[in-house]
PDB file of N, CA and C in Angstrom:
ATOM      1  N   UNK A   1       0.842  -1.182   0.000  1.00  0.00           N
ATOM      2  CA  UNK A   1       0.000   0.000   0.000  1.00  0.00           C
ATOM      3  C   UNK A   1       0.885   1.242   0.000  1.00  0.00           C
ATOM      4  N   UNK A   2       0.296   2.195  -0.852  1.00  0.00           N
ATOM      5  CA  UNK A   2       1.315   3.457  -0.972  1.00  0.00           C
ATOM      6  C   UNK A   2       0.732   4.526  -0.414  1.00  0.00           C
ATOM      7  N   UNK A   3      -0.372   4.295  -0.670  1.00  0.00           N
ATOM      8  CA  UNK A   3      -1.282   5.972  -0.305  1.00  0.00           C
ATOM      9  C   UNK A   3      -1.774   5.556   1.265  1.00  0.00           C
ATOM     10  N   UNK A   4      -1.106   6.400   2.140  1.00  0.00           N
ATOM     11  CA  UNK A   4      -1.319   5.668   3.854  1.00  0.00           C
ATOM     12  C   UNK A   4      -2.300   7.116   4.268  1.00  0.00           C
ATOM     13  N   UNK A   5      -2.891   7.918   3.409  1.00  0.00           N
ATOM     14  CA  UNK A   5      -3.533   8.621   3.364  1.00  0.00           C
ATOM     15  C   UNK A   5      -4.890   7.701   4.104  1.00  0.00           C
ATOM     16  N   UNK A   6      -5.236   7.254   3.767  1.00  0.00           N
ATOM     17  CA  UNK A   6      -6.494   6.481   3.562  1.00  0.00           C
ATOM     18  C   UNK A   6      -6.672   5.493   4.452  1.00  0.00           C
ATOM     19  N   UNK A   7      -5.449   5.510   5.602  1.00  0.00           N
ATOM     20  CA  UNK A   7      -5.193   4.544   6.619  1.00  0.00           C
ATOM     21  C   UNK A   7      -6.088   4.961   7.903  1.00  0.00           C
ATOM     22  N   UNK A   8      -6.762   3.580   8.733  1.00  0.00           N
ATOM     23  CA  UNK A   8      -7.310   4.462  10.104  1.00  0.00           C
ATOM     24  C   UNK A   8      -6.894   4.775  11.247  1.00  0.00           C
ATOM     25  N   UNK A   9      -6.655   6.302  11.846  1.00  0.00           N
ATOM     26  CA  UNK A   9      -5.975   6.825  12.222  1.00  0.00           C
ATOM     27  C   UNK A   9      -5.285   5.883  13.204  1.00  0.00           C
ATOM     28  N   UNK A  10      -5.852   4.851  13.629  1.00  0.00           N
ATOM     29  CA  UNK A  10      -5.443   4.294  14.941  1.00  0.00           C
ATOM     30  C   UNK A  10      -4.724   3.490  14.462  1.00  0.00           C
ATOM     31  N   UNK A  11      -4.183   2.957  12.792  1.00  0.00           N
ATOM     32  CA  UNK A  11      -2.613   2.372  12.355  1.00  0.00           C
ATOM     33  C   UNK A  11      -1.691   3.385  12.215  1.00  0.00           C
ATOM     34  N   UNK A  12      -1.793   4.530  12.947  1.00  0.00           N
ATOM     35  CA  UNK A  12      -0.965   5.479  12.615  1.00  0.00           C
ATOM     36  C   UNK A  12      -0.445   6.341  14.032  1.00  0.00           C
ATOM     37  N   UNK A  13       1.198   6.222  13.595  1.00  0.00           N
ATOM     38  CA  UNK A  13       1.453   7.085  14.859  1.00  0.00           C
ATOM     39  C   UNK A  13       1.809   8.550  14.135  1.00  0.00           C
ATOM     40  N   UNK A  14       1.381   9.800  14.181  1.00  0.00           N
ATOM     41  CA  UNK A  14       1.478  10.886  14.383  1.00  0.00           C
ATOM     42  C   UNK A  14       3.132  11.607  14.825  1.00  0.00           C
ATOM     43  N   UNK A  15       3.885  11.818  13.850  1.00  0.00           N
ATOM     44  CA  UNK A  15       5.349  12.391  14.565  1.00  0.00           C
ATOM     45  C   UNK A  15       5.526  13.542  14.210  1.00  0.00           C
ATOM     46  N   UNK A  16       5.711  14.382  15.175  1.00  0.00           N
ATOM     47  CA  UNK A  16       6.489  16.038  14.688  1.00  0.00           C
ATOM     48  C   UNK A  16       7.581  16.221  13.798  1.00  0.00           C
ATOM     49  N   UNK A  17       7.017  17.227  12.908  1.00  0.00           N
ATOM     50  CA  UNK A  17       8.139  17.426  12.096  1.00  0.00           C
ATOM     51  C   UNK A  17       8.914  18.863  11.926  1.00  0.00           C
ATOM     52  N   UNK A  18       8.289  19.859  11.909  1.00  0.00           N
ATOM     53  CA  UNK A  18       8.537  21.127  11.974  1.00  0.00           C
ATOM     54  C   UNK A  18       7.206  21.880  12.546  1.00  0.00           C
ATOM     55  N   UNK A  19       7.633  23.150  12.884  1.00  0.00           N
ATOM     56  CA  UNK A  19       6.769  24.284  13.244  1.00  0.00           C
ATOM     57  C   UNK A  19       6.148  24.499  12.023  1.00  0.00           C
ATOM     58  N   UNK A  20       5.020  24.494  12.036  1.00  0.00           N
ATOM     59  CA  UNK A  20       4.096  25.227  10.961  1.00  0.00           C
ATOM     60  C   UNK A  20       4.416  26.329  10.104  1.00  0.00           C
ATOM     61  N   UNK A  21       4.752  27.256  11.368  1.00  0.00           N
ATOM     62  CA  UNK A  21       5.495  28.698  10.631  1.00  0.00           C
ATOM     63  C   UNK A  21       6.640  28.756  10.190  1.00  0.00           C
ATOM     64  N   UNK A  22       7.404  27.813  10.327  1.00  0.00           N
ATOM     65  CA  UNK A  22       8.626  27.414   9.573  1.00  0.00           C
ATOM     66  C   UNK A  22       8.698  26.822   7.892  1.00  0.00           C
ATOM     67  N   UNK A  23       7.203  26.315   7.895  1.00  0.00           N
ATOM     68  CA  UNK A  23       7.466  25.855   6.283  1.00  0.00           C
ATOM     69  C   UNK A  23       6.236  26.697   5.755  1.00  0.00           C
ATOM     70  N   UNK A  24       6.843  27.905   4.723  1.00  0.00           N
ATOM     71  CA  UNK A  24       5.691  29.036   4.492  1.00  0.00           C
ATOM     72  C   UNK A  24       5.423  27.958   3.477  1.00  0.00           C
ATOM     73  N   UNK A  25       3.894  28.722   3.037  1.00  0.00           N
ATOM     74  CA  UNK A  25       3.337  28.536   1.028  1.00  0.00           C
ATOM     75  C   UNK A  25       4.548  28.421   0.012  1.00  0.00           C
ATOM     76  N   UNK A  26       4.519  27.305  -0.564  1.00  0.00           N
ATOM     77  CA  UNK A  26       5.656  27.276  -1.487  1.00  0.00           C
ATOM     78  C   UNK A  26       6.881  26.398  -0.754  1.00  0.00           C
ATOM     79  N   UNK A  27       7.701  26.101   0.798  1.00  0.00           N
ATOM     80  CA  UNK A  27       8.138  25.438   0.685  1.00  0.00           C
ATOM     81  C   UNK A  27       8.025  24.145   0.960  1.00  0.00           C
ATOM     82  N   UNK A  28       9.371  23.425   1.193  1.00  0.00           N
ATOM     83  CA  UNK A  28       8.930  22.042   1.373  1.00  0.00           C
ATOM     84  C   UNK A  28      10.361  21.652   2.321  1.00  0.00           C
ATOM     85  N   UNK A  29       9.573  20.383   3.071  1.00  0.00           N
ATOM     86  CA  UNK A  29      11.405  20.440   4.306  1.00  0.00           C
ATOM     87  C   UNK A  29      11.448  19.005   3.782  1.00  0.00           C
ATOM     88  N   UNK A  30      12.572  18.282   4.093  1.00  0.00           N
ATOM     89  CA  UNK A  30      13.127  17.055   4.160  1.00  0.00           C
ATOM     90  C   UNK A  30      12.842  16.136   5.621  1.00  0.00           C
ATOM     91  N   UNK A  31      12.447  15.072   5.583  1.00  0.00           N
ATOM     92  CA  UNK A  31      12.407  14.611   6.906  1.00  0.00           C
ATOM     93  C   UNK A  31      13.207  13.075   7.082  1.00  0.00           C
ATOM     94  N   UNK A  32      13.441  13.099   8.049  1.00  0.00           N
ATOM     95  CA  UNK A  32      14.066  10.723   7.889  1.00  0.00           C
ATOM     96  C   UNK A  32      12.934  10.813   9.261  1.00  0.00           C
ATOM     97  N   UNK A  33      12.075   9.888   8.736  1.00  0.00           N
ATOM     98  CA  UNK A  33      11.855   8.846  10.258  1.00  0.00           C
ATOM     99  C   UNK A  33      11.923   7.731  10.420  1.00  0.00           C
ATOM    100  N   UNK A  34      12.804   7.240  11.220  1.00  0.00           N
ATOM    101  CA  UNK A  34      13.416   6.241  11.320  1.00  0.00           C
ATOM    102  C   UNK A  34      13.774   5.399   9.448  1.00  0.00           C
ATOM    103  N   UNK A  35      13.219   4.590   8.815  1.00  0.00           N
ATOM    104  CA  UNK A  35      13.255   4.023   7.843  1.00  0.00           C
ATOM    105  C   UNK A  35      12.065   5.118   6.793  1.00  0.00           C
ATOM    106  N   UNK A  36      11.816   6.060   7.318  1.00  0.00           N
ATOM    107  CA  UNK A  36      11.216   6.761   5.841  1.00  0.00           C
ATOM    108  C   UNK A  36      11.742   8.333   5.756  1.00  0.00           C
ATOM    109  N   UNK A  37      11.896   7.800   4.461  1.00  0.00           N
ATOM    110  CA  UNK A  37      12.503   9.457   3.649  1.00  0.00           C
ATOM    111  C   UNK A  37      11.843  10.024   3.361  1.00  0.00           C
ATOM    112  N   UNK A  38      11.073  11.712   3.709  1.00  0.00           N
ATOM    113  CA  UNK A  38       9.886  11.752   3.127  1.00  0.00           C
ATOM    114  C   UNK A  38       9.980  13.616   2.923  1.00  0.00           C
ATOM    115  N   UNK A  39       9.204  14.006   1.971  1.00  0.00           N
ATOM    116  CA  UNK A  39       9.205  15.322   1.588  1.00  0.00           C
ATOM    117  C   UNK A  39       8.002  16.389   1.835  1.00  0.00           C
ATOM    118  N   UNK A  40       7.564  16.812   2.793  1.00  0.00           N
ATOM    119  CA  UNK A  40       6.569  17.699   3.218  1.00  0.00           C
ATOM    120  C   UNK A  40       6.446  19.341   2.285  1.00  0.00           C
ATOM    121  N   UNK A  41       5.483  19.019   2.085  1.00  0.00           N
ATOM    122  CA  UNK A  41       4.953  20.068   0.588  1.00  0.00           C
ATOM    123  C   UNK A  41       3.853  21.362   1.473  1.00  0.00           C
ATOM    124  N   UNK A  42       4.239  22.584   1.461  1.00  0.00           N
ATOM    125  CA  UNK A  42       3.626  23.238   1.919  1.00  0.00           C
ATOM    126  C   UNK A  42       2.634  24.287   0.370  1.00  0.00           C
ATOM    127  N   UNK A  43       1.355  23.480   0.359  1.00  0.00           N
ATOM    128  CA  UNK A  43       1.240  23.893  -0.951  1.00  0.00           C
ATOM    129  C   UNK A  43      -0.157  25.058  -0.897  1.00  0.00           C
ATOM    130  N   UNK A  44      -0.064  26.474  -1.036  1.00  0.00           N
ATOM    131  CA  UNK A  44      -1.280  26.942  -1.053  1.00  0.00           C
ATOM    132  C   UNK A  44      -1.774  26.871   0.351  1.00  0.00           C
ATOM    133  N   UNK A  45      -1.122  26.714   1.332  1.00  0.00           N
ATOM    134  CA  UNK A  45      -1.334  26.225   2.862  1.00  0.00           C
ATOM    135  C   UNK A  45      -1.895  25.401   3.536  1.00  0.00           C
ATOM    136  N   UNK A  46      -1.792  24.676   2.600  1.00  0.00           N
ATOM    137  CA  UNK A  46      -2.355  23.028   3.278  1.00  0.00           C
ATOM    138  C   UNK A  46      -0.613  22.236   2.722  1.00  0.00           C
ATOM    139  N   UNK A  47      -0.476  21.163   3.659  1.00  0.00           N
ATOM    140  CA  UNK A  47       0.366  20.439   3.470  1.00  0.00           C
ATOM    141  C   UNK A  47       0.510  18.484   2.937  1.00  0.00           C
ATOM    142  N   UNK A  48       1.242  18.731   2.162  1.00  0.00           N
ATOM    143  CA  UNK A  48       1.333  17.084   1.840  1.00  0.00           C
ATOM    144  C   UNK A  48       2.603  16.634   1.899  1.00  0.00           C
ATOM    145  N   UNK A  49       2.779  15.287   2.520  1.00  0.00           N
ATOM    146  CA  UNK A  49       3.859  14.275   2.510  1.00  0.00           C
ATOM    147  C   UNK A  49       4.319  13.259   1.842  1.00  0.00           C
ATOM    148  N   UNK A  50       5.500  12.575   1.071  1.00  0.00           N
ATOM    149  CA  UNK A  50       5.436  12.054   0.257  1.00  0.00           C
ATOM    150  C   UNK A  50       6.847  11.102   0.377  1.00  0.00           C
ATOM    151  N   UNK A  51       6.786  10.501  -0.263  1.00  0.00           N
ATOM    152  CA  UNK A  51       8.108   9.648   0.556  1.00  0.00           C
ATOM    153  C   UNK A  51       9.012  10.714  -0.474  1.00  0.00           C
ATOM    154  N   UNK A  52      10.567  10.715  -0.242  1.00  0.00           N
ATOM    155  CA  UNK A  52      11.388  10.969  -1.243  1.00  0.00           C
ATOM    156  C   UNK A  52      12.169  10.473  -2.019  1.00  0.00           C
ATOM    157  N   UNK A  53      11.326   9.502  -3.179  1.00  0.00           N
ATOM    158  CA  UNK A  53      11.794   8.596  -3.934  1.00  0.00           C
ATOM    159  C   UNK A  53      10.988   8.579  -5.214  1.00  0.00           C
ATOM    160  N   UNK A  54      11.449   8.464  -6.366  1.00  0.00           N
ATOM    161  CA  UNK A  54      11.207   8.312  -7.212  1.00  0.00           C
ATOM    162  C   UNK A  54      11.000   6.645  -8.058  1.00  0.00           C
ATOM    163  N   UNK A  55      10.130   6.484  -8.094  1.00  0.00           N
ATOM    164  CA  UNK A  55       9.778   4.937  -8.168  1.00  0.00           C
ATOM    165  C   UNK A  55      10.307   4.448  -9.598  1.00  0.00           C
ATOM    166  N   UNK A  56      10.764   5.514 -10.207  1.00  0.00           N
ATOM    167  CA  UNK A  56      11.119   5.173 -11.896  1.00  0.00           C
ATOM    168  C   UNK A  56      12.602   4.468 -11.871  1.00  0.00           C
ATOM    169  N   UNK A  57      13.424   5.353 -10.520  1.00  0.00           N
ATOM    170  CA  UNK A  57      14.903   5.044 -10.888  1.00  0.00           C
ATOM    171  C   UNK A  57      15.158   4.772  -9.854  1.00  0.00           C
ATOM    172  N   UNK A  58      14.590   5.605  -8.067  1.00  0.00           N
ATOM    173  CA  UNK A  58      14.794   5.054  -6.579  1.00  0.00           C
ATOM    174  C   UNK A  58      15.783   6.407  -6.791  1.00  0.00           C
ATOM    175  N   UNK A  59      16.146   7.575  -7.625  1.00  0.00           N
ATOM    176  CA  UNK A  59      16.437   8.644  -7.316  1.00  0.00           C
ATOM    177  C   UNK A  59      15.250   9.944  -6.549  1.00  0.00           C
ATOM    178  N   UNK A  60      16.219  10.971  -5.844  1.00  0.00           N
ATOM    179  CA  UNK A  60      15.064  11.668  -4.856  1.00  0.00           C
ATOM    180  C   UNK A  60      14.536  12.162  -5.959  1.00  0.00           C
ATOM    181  N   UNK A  61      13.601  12.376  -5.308  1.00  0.00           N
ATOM    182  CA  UNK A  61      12.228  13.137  -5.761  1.00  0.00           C
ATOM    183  C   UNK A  61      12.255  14.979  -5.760  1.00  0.00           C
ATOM    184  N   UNK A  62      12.295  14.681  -4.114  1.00  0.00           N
ATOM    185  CA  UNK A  62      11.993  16.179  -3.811  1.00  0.00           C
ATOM    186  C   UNK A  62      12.806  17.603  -3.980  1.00  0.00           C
ATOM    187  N   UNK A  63      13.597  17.644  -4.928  1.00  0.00           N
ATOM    188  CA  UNK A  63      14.298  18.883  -5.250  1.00  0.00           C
ATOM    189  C   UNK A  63      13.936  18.896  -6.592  1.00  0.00           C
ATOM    190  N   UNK A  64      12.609  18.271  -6.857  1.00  0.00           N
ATOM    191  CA  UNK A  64      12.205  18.477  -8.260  1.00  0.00           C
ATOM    192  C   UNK A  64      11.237  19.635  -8.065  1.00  0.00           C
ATOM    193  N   UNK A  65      11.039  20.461  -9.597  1.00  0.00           N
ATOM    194  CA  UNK A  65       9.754  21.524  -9.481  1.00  0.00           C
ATOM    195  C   UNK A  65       8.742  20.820  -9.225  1.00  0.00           C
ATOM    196  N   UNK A  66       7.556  21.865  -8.204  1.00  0.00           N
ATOM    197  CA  UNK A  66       6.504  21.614  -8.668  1.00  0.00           C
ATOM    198  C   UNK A  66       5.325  22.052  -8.880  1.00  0.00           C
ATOM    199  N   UNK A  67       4.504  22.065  -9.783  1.00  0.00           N
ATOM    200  CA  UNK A  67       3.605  22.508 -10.963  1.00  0.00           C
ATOM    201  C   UNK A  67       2.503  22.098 -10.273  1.00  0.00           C
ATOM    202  N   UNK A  68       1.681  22.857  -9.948  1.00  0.00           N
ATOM    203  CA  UNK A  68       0.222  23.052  -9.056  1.00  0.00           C
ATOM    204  C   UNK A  68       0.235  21.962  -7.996  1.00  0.00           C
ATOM    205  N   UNK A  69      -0.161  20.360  -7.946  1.00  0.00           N
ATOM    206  CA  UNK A  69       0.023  19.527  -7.002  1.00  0.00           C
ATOM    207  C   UNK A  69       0.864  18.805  -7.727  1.00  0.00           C
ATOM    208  N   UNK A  70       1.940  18.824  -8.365  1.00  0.00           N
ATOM    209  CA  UNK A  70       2.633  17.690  -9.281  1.00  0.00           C
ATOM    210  C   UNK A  70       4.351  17.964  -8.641  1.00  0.00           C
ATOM    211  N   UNK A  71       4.848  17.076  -8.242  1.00  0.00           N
ATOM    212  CA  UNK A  71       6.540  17.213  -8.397  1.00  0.00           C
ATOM    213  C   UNK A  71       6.893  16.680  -9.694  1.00  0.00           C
ATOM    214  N   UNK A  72       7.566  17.165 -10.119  1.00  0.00           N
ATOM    215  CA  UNK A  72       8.182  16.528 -11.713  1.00  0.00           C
ATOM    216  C   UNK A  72       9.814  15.804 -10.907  1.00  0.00           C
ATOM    217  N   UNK A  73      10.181  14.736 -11.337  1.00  0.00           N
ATOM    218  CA  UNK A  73      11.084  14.214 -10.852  1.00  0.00           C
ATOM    219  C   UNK A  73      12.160  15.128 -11.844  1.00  0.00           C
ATOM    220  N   UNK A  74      13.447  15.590 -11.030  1.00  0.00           N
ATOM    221  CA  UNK A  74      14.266  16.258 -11.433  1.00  0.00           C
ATOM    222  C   UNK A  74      15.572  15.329 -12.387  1.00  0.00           C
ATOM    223  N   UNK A  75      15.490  14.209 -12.694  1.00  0.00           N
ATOM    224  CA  UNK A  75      16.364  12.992 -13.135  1.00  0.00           C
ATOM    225  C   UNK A  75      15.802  12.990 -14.477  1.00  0.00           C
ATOM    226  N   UNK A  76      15.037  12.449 -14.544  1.00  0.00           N
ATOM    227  CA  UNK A  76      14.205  11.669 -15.572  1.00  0.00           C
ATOM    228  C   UNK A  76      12.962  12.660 -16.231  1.00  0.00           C
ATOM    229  N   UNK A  77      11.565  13.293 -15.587  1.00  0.00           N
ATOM    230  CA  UNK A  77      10.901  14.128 -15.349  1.00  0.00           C
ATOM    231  C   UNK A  77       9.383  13.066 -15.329  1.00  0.00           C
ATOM    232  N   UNK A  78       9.512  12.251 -14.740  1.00  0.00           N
ATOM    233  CA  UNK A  78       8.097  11.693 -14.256  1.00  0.00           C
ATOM    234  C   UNK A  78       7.722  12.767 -13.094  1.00  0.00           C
ATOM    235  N   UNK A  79       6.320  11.923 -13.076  1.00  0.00           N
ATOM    236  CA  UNK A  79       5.598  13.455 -12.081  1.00  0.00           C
ATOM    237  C   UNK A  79       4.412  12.624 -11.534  1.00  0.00           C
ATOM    238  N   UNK A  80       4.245  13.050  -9.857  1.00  0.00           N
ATOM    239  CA  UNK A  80       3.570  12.846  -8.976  1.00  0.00           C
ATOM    240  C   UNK A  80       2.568  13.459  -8.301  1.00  0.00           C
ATOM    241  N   UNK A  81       1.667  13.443  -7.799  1.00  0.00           N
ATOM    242  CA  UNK A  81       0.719  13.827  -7.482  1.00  0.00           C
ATOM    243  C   UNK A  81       1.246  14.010  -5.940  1.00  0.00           C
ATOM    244  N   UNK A  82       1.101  15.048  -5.173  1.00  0.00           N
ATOM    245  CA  UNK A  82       1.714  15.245  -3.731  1.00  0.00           C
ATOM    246  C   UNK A  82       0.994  14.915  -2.925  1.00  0.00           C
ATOM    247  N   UNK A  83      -0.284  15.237  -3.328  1.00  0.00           N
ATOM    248  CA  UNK A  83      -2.091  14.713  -2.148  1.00  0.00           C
ATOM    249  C   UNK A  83      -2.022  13.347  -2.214  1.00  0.00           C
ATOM    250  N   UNK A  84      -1.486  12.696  -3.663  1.00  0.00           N
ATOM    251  CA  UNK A  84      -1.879  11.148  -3.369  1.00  0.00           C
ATOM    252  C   UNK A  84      -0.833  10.129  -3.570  1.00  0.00           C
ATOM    253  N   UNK A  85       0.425  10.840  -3.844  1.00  0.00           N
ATOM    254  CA  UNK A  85       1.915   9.838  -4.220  1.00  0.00           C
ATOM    255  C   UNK A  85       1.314   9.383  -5.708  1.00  0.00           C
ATOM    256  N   UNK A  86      -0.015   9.416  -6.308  1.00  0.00           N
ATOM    257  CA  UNK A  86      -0.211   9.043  -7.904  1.00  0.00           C
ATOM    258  C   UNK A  86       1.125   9.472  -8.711  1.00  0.00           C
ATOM    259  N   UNK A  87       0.934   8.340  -9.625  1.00  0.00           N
ATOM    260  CA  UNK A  87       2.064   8.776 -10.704  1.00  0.00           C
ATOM    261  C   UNK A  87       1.334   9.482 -12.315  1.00  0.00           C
ATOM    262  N   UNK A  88       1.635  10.514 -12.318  1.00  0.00           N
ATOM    263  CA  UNK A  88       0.691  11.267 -13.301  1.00  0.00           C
ATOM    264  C   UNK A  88       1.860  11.327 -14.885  1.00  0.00           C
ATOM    265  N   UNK A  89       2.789  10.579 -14.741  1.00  0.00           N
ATOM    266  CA  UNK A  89       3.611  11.392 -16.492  1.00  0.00           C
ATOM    267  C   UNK A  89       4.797   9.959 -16.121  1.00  0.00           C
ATOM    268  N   UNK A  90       5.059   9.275 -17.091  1.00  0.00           N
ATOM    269  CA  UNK A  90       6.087   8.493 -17.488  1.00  0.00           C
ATOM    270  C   UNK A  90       7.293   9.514 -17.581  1.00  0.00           C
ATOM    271  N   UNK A  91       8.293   8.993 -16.870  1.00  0.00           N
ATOM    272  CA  UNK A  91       8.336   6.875 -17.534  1.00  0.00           C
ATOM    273  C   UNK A  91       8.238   6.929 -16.080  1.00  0.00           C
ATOM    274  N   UNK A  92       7.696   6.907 -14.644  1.00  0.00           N
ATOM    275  CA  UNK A  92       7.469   6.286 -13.956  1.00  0.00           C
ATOM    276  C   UNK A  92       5.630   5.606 -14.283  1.00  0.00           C
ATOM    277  N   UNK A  93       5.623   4.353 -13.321  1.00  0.00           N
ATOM    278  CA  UNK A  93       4.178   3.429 -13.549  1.00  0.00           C
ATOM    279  C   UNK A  93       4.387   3.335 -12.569  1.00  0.00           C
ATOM    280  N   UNK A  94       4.754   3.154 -11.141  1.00  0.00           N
ATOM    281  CA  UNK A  94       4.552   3.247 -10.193  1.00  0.00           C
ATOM    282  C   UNK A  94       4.168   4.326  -9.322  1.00  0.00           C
ATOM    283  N   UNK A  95       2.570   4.148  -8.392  1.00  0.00           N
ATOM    284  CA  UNK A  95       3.169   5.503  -7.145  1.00  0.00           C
ATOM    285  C   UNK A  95       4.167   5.219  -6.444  1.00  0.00           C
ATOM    286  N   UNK A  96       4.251   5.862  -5.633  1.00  0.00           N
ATOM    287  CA  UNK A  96       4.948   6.374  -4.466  1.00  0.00           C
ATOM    288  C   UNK A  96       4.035   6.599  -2.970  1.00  0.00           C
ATOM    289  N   UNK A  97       4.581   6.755  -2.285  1.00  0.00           N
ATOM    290  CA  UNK A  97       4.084   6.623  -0.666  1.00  0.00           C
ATOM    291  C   UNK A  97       3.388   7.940  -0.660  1.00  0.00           C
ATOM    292  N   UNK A  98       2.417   8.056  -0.351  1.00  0.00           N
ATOM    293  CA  UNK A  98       1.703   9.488   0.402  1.00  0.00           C
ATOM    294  C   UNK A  98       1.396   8.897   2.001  1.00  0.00           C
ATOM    295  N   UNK A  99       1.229  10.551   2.442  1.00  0.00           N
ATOM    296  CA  UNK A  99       1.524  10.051   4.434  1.00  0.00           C
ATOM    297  C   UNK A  99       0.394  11.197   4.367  1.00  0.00           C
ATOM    298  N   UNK A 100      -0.689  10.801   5.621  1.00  0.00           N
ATOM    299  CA  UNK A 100      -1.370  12.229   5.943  1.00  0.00           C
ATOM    300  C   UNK A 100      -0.380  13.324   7.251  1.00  0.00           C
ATOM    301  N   UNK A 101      -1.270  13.947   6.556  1.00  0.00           N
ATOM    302  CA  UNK A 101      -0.513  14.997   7.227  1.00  0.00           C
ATOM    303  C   UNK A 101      -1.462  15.908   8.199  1.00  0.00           C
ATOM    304  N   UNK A 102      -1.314  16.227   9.715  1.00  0.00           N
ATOM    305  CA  UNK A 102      -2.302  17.580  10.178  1.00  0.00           C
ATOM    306  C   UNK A 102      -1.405  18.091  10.959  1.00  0.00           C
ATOM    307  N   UNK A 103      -2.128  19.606  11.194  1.00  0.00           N
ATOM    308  CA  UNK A 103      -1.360  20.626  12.296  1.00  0.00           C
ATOM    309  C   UNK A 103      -1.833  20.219  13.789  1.00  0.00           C
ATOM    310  N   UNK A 104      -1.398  20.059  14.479  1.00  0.00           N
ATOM    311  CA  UNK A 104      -1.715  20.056  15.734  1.00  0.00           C
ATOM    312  C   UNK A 104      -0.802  21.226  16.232  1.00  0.00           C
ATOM    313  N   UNK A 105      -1.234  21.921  17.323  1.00  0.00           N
ATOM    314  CA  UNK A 105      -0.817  23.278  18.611  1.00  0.00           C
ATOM    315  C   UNK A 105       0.830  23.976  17.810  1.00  0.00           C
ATOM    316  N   UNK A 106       0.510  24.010  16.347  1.00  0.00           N
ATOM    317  CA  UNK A 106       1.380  24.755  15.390  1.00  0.00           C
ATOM    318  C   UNK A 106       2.453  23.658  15.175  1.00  0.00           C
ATOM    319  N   UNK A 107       2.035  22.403  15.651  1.00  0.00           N
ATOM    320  CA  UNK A 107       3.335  21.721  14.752  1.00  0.00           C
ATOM    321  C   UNK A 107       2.658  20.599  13.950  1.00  0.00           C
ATOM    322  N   UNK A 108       3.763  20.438  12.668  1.00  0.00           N
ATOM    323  CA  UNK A 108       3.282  19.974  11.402  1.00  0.00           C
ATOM    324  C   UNK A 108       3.641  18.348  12.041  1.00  0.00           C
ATOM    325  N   UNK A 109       2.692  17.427  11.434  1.00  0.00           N
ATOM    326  CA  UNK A 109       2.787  16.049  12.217  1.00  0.00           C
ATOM    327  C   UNK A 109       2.245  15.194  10.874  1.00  0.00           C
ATOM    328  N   UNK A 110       3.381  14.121  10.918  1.00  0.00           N
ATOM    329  CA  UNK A 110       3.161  13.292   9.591  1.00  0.00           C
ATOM    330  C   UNK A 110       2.768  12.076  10.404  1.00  0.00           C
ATOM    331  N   UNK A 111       1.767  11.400   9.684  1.00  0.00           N
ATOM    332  CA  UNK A 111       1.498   9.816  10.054  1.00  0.00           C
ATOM    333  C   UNK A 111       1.767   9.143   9.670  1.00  0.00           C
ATOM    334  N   UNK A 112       2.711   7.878   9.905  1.00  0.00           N
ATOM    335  CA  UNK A 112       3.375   7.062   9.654  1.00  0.00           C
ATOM    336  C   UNK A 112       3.173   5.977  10.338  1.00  0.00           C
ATOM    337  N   UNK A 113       2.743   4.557   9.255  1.00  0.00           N
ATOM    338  CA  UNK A 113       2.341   3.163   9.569  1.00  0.00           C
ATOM    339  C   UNK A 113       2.926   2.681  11.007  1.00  0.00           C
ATOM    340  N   UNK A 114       2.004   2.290  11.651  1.00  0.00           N
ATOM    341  CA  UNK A 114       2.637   1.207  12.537  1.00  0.00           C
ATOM    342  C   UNK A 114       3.381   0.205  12.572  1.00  0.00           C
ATOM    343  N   UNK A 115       2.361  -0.836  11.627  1.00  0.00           N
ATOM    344  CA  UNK A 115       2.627  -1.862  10.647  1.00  0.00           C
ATOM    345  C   UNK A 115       3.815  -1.884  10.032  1.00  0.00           C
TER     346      UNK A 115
END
């Protein structure tokens, strides 16, 4: 399963990642937790998480542009959907991981499988 979006909350532990006000409209931070690499998208002011991998080659993802909800992979130029890890443009056919994401008391908190 890639899209952990869609997971119920109670397979999910909730981890801090940054201050809210630290990642304005437009950017995006880097995170490791424990075994996931993942890229937090501050888009229009809502936020999305995404692993940072590119499923075409297993090169990063996230220092690629990106074009309304799309990262274009900066290697190759496949392109992802940030809300859902979808793979929207070859040559990747695979998604990628999406994580939900909420604010809690101003800090940004990614959910990540138990499992």
């Amino acid at each position: 399963m890639y899209n952990y979006i869609e997971l119920d909350e109670s397979k999910l532990e909730f981890v801090p990642v940054a201050a809210a006000e630290e990642v304005i409209n437009g950017d995006r931070i880097f995170v490791d937790i424990d075994e996931f690499h993942l890229v937090v998208f501050n888009i229009g002011g809502n936020y999305y998480a995404i692993g940072d991998v590119c499923s075409h080659d297993g090169g990063p993802l996230g220092d690629g542009e990106v074009v309304d909800h799309e990262v274009v992979c900066p290697r190759h130029g496949a392109r992802f959907d940030v809300r859902t890890g979808e793979v929207t443009a070859l040559p990747a056919i695979e998604d990628i991981p999406a994580y939900p994401v909420r604010v809690q008391d101003g800090q940004i908190e990614v959910g990540i499988p138990l499992e």
